[in-house]
Structures are given as C-alpha cells and as structure tokens.
C-alpha atoms as a PDB file:
ATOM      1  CA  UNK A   1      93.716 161.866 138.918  1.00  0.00           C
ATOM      2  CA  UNK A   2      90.000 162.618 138.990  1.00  0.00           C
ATOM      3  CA  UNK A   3      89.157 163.976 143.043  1.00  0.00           C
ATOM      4  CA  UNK A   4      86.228 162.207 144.970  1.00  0.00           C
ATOM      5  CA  UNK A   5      84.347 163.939 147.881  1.00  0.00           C
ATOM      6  CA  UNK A   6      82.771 161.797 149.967  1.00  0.00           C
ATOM      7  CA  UNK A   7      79.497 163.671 152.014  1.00  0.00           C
ATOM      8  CA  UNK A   8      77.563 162.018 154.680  1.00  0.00           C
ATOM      9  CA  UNK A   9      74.277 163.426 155.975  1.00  0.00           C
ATOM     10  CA  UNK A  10      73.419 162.686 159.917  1.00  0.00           C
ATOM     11  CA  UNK A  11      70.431 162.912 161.910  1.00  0.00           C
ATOM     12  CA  UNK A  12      69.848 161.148 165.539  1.00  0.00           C
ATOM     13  CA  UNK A  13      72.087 157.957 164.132  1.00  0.00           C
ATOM     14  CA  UNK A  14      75.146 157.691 166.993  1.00  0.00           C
ATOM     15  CA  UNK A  15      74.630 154.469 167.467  1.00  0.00           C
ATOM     16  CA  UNK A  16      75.762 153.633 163.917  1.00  0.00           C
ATOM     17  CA  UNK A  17      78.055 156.447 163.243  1.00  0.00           C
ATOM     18  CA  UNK A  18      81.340 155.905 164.120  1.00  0.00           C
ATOM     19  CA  UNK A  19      81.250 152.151 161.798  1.00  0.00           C
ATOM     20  CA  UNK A  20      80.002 154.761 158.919  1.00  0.00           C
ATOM     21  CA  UNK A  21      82.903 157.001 159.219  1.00  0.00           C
ATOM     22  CA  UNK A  22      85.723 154.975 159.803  1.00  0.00           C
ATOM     23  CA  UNK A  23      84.598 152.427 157.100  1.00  0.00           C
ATOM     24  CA  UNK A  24      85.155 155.948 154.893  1.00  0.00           C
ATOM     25  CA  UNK A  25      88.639 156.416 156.687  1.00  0.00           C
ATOM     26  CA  UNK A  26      89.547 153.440 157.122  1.00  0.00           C
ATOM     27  CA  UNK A  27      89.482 152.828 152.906  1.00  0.00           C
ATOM     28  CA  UNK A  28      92.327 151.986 150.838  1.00  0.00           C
ATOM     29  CA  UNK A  29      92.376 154.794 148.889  1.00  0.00           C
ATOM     30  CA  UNK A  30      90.787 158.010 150.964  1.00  0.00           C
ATOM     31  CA  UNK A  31      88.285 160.421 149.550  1.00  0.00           C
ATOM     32  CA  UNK A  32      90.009 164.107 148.815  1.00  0.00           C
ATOM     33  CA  UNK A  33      87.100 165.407 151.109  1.00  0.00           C
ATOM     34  CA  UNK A  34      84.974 164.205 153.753  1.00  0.00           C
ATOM     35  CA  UNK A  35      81.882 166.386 154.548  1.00  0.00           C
ATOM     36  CA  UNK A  36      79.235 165.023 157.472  1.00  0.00           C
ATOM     37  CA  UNK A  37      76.684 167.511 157.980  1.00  0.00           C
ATOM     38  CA  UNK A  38      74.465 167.009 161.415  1.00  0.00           C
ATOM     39  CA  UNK A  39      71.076 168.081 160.768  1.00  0.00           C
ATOM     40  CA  UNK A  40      70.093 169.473 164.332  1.00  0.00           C
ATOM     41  CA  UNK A  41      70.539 166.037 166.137  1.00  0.00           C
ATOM     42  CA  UNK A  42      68.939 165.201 169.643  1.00  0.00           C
ATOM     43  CA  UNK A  43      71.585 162.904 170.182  1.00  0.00           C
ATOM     44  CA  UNK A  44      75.611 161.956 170.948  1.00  0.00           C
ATOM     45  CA  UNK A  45      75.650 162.389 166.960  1.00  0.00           C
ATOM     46  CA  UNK A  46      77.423 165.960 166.583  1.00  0.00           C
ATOM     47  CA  UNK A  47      80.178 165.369 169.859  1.00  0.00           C
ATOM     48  CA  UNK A  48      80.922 162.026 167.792  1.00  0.00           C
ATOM     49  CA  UNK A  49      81.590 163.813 164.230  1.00  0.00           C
ATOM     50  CA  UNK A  50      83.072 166.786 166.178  1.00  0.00           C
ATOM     51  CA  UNK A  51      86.023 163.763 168.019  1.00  0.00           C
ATOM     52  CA  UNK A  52      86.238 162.236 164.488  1.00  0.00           C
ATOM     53  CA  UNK A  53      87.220 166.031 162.899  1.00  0.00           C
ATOM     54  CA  UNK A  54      89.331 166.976 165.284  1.00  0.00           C
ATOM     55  CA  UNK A  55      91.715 164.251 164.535  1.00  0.00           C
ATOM     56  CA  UNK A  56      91.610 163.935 160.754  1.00  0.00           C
ATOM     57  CA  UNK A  57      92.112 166.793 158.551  1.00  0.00           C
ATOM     58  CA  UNK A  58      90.176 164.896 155.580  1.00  0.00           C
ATOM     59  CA  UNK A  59      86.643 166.107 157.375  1.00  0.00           C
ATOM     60  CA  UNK A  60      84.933 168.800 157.458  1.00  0.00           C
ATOM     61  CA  UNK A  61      81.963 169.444 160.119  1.00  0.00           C
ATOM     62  CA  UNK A  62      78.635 171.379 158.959  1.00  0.00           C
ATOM     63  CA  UNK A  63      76.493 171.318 161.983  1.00  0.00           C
ATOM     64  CA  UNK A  64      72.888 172.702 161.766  1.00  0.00           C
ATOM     65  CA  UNK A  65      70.796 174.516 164.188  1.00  0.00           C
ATOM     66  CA  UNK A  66      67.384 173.631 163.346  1.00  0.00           C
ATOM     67  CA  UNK A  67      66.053 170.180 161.601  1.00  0.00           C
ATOM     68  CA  UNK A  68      65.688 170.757 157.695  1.00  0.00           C
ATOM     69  CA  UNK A  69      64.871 166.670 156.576  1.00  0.00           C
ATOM     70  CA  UNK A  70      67.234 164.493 154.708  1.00  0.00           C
ATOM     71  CA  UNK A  71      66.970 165.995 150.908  1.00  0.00           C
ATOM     72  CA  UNK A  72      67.660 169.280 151.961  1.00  0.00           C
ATOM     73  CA  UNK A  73      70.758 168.070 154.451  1.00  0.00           C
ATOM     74  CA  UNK A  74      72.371 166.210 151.175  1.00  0.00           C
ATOM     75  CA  UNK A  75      71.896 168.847 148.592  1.00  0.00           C
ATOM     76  CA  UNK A  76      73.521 171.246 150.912  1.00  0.00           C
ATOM     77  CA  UNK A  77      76.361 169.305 151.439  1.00  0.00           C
ATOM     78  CA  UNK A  78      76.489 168.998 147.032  1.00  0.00           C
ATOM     79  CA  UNK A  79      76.360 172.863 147.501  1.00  0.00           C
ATOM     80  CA  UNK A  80      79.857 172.403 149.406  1.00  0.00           C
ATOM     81  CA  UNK A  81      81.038 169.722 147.749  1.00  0.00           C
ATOM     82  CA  UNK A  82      84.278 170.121 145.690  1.00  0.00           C
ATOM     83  CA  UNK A  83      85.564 166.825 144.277  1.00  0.00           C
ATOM     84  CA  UNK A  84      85.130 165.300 140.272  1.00  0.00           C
ATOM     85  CA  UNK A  85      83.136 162.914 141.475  1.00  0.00           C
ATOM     86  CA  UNK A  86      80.791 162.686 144.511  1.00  0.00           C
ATOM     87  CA  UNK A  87      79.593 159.717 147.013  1.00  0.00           C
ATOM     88  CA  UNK A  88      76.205 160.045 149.743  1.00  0.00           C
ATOM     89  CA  UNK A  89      77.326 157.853 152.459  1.00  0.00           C
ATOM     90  CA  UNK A  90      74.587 157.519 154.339  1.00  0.00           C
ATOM     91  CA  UNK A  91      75.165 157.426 158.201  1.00  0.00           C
ATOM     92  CA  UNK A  92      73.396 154.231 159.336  1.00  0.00           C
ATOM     93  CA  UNK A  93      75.026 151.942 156.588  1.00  0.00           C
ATOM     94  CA  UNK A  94      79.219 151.758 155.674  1.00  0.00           C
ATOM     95  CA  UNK A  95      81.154 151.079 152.726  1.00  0.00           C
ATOM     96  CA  UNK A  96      83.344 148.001 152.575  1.00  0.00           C
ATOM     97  CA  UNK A  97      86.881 147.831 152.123  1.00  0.00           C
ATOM     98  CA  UNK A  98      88.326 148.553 149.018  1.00  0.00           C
ATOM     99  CA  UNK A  99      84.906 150.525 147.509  1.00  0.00           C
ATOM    100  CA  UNK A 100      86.690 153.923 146.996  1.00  0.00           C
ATOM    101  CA  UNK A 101      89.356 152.673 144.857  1.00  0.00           C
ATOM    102  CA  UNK A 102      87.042 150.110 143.174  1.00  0.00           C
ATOM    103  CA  UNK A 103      85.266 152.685 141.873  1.00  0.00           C
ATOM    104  CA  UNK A 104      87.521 155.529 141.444  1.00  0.00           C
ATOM    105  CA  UNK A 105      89.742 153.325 139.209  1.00  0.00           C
ATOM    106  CA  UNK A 106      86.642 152.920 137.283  1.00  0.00           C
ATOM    107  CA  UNK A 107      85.681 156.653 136.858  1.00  0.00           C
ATOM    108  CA  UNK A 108      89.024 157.294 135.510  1.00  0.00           C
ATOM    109  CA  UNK A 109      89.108 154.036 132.977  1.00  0.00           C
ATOM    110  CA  UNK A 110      85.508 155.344 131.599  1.00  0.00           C
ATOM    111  CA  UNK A 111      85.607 158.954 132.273  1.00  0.00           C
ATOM    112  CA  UNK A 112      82.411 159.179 129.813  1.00  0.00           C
ATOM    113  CA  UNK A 113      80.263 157.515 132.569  1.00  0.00           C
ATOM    114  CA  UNK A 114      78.034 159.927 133.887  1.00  0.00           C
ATOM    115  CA  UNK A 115      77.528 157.367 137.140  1.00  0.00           C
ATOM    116  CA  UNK A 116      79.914 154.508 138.558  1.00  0.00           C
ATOM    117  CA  UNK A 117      77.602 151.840 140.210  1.00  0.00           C
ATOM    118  CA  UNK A 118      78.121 148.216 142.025  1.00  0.00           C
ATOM    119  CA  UNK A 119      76.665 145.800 144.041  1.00  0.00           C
ATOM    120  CA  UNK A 120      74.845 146.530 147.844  1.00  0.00           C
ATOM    121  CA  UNK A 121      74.689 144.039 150.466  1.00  0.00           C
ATOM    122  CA  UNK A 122      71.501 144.381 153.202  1.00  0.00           C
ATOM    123  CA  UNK A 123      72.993 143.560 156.557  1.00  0.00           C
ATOM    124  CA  UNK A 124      70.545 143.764 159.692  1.00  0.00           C
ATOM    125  CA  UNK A 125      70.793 146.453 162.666  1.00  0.00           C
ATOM    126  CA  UNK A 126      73.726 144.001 164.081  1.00  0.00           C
ATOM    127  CA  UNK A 127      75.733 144.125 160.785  1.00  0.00           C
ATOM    128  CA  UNK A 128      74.594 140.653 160.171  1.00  0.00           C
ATOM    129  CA  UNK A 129      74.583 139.852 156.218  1.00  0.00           C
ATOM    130  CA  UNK A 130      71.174 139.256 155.074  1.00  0.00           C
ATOM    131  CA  UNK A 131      71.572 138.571 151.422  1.00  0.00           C
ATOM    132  CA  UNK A 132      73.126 140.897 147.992  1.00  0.00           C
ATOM    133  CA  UNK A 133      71.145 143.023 146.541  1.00  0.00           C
ATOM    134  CA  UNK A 134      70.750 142.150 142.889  1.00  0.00           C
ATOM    135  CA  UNK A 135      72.549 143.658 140.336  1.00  0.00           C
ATOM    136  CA  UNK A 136      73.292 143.327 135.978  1.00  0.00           C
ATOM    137  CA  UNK A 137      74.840 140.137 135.957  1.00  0.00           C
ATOM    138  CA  UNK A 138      77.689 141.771 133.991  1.00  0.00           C
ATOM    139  CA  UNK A 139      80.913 139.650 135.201  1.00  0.00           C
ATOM    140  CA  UNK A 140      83.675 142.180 134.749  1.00  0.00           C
ATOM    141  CA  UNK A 141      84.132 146.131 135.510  1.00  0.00           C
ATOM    142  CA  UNK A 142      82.672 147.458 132.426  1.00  0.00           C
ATOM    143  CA  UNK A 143      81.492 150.703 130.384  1.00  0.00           C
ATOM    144  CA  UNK A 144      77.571 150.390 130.079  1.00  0.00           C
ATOM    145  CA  UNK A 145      75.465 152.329 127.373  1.00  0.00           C
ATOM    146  CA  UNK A 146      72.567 154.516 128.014  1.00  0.00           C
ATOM    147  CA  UNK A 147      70.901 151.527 125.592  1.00  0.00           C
ATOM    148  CA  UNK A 148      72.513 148.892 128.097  1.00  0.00           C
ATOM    149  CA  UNK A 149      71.395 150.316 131.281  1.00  0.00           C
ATOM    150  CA  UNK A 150      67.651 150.627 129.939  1.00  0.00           C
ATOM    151  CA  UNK A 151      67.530 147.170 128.433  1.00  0.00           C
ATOM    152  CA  UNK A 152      69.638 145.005 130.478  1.00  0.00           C
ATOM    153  CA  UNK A 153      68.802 146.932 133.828  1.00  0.00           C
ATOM    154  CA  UNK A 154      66.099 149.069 134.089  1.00  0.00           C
ATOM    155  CA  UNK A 155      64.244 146.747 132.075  1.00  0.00           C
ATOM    156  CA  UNK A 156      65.060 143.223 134.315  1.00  0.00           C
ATOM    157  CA  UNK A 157      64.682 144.995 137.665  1.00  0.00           C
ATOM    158  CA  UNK A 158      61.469 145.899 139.806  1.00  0.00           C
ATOM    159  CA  UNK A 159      60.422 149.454 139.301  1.00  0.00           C
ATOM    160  CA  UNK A 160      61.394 149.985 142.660  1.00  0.00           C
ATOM    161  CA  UNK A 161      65.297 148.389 142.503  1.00  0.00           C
ATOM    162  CA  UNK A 162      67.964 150.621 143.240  1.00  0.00           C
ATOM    163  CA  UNK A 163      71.564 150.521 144.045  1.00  0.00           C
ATOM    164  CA  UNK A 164      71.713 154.388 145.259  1.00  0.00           C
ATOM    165  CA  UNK A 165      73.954 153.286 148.446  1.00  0.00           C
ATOM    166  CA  UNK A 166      76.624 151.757 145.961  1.00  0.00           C
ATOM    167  CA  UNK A 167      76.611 154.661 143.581  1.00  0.00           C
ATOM    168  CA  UNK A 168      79.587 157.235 142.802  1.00  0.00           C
ATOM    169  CA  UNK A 169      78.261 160.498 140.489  1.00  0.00           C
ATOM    170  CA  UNK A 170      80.039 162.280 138.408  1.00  0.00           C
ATOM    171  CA  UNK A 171      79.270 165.873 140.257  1.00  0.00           C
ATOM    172  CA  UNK A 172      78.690 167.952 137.267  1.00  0.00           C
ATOM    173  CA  UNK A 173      76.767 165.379 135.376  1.00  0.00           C
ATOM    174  CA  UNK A 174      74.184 165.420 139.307  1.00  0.00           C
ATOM    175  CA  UNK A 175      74.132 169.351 138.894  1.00  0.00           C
ATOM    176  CA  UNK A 176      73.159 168.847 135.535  1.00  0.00           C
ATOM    177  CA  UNK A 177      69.783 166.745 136.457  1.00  0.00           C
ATOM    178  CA  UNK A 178      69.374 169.129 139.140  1.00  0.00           C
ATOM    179  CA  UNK A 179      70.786 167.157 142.201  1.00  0.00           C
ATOM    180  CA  UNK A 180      68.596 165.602 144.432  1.00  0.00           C
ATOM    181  CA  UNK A 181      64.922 166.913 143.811  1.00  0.00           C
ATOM    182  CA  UNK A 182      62.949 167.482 147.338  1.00  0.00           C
ATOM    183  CA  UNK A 183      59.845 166.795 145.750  1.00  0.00           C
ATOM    184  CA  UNK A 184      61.017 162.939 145.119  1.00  0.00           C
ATOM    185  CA  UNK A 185      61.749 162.144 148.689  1.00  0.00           C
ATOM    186  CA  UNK A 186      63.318 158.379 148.895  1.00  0.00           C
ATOM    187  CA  UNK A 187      63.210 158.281 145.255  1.00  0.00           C
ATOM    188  CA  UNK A 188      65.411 161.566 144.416  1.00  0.00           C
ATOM    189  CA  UNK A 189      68.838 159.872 144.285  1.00  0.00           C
ATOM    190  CA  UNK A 190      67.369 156.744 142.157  1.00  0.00           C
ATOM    191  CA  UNK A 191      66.270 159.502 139.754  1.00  0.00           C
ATOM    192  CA  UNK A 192      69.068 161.122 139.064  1.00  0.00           C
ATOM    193  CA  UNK A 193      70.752 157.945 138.389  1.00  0.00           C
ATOM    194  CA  UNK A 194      68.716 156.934 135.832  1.00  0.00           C
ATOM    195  CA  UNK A 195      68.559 160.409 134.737  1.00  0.00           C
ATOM    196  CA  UNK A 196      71.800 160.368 134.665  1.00  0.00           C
ATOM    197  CA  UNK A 197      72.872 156.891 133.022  1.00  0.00           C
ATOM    198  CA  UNK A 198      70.313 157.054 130.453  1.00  0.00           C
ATOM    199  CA  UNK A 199      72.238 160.043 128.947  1.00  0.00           C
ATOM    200  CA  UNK A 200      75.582 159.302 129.599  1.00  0.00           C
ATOM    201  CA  UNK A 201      75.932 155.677 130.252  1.00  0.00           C
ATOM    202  CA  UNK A 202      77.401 154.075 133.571  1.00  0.00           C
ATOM    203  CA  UNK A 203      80.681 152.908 134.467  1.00  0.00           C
ATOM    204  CA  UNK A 204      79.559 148.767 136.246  1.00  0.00           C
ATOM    205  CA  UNK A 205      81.910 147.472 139.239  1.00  0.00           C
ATOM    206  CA  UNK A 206      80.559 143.756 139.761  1.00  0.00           C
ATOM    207  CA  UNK A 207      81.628 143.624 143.723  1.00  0.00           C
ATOM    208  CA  UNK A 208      79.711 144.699 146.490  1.00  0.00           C
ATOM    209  CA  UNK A 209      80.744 147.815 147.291  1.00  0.00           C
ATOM    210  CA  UNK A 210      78.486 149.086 150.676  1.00  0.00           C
ATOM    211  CA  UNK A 211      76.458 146.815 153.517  1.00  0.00           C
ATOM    212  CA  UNK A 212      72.353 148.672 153.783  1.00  0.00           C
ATOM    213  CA  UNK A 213      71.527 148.239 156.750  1.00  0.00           C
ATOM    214  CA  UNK A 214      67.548 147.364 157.030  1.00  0.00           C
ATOM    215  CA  UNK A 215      66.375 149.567 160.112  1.00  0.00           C
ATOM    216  CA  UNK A 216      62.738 150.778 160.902  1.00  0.00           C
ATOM    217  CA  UNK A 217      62.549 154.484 159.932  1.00  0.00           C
ATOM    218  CA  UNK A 218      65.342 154.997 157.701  1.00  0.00           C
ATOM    219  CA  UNK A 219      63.886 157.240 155.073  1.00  0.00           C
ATOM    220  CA  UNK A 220      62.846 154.985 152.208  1.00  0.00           C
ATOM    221  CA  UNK A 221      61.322 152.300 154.863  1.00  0.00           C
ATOM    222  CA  UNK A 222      59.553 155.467 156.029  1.00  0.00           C
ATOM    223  CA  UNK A 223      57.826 156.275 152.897  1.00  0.00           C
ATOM    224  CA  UNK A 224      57.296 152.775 152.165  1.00  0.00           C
ATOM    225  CA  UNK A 225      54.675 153.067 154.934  1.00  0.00           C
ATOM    226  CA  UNK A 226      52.188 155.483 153.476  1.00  0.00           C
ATOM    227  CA  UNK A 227      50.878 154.712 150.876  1.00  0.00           C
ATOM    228  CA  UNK A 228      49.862 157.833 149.629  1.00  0.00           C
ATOM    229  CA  UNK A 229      53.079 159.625 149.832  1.00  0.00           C
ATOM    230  CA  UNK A 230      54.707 156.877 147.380  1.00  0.00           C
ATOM    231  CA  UNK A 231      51.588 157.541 144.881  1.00  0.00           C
ATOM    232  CA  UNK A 232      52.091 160.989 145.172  1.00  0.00           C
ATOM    233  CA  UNK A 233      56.293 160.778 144.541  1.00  0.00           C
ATOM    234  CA  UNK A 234      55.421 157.793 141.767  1.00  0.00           C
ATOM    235  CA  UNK A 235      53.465 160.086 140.066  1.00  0.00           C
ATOM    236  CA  UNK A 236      55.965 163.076 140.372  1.00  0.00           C
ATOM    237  CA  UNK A 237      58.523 161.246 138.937  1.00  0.00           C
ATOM    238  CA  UNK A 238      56.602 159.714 135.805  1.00  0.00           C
ATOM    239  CA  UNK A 239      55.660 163.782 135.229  1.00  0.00           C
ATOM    240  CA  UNK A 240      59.047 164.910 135.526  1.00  0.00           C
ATOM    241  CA  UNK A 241      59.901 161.796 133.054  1.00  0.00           C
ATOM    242  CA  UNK A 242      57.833 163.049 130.599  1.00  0.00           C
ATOM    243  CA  UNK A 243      59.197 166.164 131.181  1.00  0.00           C
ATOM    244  CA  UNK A 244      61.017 168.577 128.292  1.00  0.00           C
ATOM    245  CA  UNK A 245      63.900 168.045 130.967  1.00  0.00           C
ATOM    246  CA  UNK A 246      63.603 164.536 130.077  1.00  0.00           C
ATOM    247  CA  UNK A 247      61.785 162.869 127.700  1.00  0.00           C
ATOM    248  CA  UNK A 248      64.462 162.679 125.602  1.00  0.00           C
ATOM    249  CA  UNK A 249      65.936 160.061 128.140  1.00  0.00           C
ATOM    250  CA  UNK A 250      63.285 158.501 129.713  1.00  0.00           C
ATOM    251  CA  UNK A 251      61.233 156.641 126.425  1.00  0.00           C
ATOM    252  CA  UNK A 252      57.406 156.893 126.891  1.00  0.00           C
ATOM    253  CA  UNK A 253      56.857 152.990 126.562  1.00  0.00           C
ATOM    254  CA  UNK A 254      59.379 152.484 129.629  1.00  0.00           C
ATOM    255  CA  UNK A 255      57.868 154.983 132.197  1.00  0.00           C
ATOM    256  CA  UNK A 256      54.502 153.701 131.599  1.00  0.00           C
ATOM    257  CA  UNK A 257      55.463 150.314 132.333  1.00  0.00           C
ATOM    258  CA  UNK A 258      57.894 151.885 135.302  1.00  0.00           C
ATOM    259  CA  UNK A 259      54.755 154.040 136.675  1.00  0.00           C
ATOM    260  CA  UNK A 260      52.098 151.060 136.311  1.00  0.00           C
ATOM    261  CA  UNK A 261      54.090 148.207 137.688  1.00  0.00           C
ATOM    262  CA  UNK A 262      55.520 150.689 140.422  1.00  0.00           C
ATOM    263  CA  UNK A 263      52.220 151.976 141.653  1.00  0.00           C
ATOM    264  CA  UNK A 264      51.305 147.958 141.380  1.00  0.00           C
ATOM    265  CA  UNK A 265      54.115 147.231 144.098  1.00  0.00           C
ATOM    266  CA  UNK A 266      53.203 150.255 146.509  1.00  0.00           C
ATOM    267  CA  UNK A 267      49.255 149.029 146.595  1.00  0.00           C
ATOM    268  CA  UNK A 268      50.539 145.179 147.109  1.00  0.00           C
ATOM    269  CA  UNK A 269      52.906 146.597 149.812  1.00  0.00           C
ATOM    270  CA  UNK A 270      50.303 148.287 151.389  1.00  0.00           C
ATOM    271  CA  UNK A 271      47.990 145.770 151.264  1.00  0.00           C
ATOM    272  CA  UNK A 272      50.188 142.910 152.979  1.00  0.00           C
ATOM    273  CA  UNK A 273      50.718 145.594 155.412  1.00  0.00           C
ATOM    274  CA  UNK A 274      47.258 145.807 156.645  1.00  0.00           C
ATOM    275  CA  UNK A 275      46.523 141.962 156.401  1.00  0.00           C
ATOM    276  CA  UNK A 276      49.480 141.523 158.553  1.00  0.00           C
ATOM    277  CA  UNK A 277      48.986 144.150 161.260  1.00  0.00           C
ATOM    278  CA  UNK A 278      45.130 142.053 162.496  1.00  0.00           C
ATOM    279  CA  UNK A 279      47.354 138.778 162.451  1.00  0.00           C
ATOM    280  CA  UNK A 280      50.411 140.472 164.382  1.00  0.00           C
ATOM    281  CA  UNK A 281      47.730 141.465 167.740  1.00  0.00           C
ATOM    282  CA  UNK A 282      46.188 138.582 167.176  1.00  0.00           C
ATOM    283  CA  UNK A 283      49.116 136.273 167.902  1.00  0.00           C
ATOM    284  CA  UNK A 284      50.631 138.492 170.653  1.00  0.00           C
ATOM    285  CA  UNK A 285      47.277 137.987 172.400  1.00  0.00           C
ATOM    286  CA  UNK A 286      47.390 134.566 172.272  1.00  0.00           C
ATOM    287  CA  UNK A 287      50.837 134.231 173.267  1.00  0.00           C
END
C-alpha cells in the first residue's frame, strides 16, 4: 500500500487551525505522517499544534524561530517528508471527509499518475459554501493523459484555474520538477502540477475533495493585489516553460496563449480594482 504524508504549513492562522487539523485526523483513512510546521507565529498557533501533537502520535511538530514566508515553510516540510505520495494542507482551509481515501485508492489504481487531483469547494471565513470550483467534467475516477490534461483541461480553463488545494503528488515525481520554486510565489504549486501532469498524466477523482476558504491575505489573494508581482511571476513561469527543463512538456503554442490571456486577467483584475476603490469611499461617505 502506497504511504501518504500529509504536511501543513502555519503562520498567524489559530483561528482556523484546529478545523484544518482535525479534518486531517478526523479522515477515514489517516495519512502515515502528519507534519505542521509553524513558521515563527505571533499567535495561539504553535500552543495549538503543540496540544494537537501531544495527543496523536501521527504528527510531528517543526516549529521555527524566525519568519521564512510560505514557499520556503512548504519545501522544508517536502525536505522532511517521507510518504509515496504527498498532500499541502494548507492551514486556513480543511479537507472533507472521505478525501484521503478518495484519493489514495486512486494513486494505487493508476500508480502511473504523476498527480491525483479533484474538485475544491470555496467556502467563506464562516465555512459557509460559496459555490465548486470548476473542474474536467470527467464523470467517473479516471486515468488522464498528459494529451488529456492539456486539451480537455488546461485548454477549457482560465490561465489562472487551479485545483492546488485538492491535489495529492506523487513525491518523487514533485522532486523531480524541483518542488515548489520560490521564485513562483502563489503560482509554484500550480506549476508543478502541470509540470507534472503534462509528463506523466493525472489520476481524476470527480468529488470535492477540500472547502478554500476565501480570506483577505491568504497568499494568492495577496499577490493578486499587485499587479506587478503577478507580471513579474507570469513572466517567470512562461521562461521556465520554455525552459530546456521543460519545453518538452509545456508546447510553445499553449504557453503563449497561457502567458497572453494570463497577463490579460491580472491587468483586468487590476483595473476593476482601482475603479472600485473611488466608488467604495464614495458610498461610505454618503452613507
């Protein structure tokens, strides 16, 4: 039976935590390891994790000393990582019942997949469902090519879509990309899916398999907010398509359509942004 490690990065999130880890515990089928690393919290977030360790074996604690950002946090915790497979849960959202052996059972059926994938739901701060995140309309747990995933995913979706929360890696296929690449901020783990996938194909599970919960300055809504930075990790990532790393994977008429339509949604984004902000005061004031 192939091993999962499950690995949960943490900064300043207590108010969310203890939902995030005992949605992990409280799973069907457990993960062989649990590591939560606290990246130098301000905080209730490391006496939390430290209660939660005490009383099940299954975790293990890496507590930092000084602040090091999120990449750095999860690729540390890869470092430690031991299991076939791996899973980032991220500390402000929680799986849903049954996701572990949902997609365990389908890493061992297609043991070829270099990525497991299913649905996301976006709940608000309160939990409350907001809608599903789309996914491949593909009705049953499936094998899907490296051809499939480019054409009937990659291809359908935004150039921003990405199902990262509800994503299981195959850990030696992640070291192989490289893990989680710094210089790709929000968009490092979307990478090395695709990365991934377009090599080695992906393994589908058509449930929802984790609730994202929408909150102001989680790290992708953080990005989202400066323009520049997203131009700047839009173009990084078209480079390192193009790479000799890559381009094999990544074909040249896709990531010019990816890069254009992406850098198209970042300037729109913006722009909405800063039409909204005059009409936001303005309102307040006359309320």
């Amino acid at each position: 039976m192939a091993t999962l490690t499950v690995f949960m990065p943490n900064f300043n999130h207590a108010t969310y935590l203890p939902q995030a880890i005992e949605a992990v515990l409280g799973q069907s089928r457990q993960p062989d390891e649990f590591l939560i690393l606290d990246d130098c919290s301000t905080d209730k977030s490391a006496e939390i994790i430290e209660s939660y360790a005490r009383r099940y074996p299954v975790i293990r604690f890496l507590r930092r000393t000084t602040n090091q950002g999120a990449v750095a946090s999860i690729n540390e915790l890869l470092a430690a990582a031991k299991g076939d497979y791996v899973y980032g849960a991220a500390a402000d959202d929680y799986v849903l019942p049954g996701m572990i052996e949902l997609a365990m059972a389908a890493a061992e059926r297609y043991p070829q997949a270099g990525i497991v994938f299913g649905k996301m739901t976006m709940v608000n701060a309160a939990g409350t469902k907001l809608r599903d995140i789309p996914a491949p309309e593909w009705p049953t747990t499936c094998y899907v090519s490296p051809r499939q995933f480019l054409d009937e995913y990659l291809e359908r979706q935004p150039p921003y879509a990405s199902l990262s929360g509800a994503t299981v890696y195959r850990r030696d296929r992640l070291a192989e990309v490289g893990g989680f690449r710094g210089e790709l901020g929000h968009w490092s783990d979307t990478f090395a899916i695709r990365a991934i996938a377009l090599r080695y194909g992906a393994a589908y599970v058509p449930q929802s398999l984790m609730a994202w919960r929408k909150v102001p300055g989680s790290l992708s809504n953080s990005a989202q907010q400066t323009l520049r930075k997203s131009l700047r990790i839009i173009d990084r990532a078209a480079s390192l398509m193009r790479s000799q790393d890559f381009v094999d994977r990544f074909p040249e008429t896709h990531v010019r359509r990816w890069r254009r339509g992406y850098r198209r949604a970042a300037l729109l984004l913006y722009f909405r942004s800063r039409l909204a902000s005059p009409w936001r005061r303005l309102t307040k004031k006359v309320a």
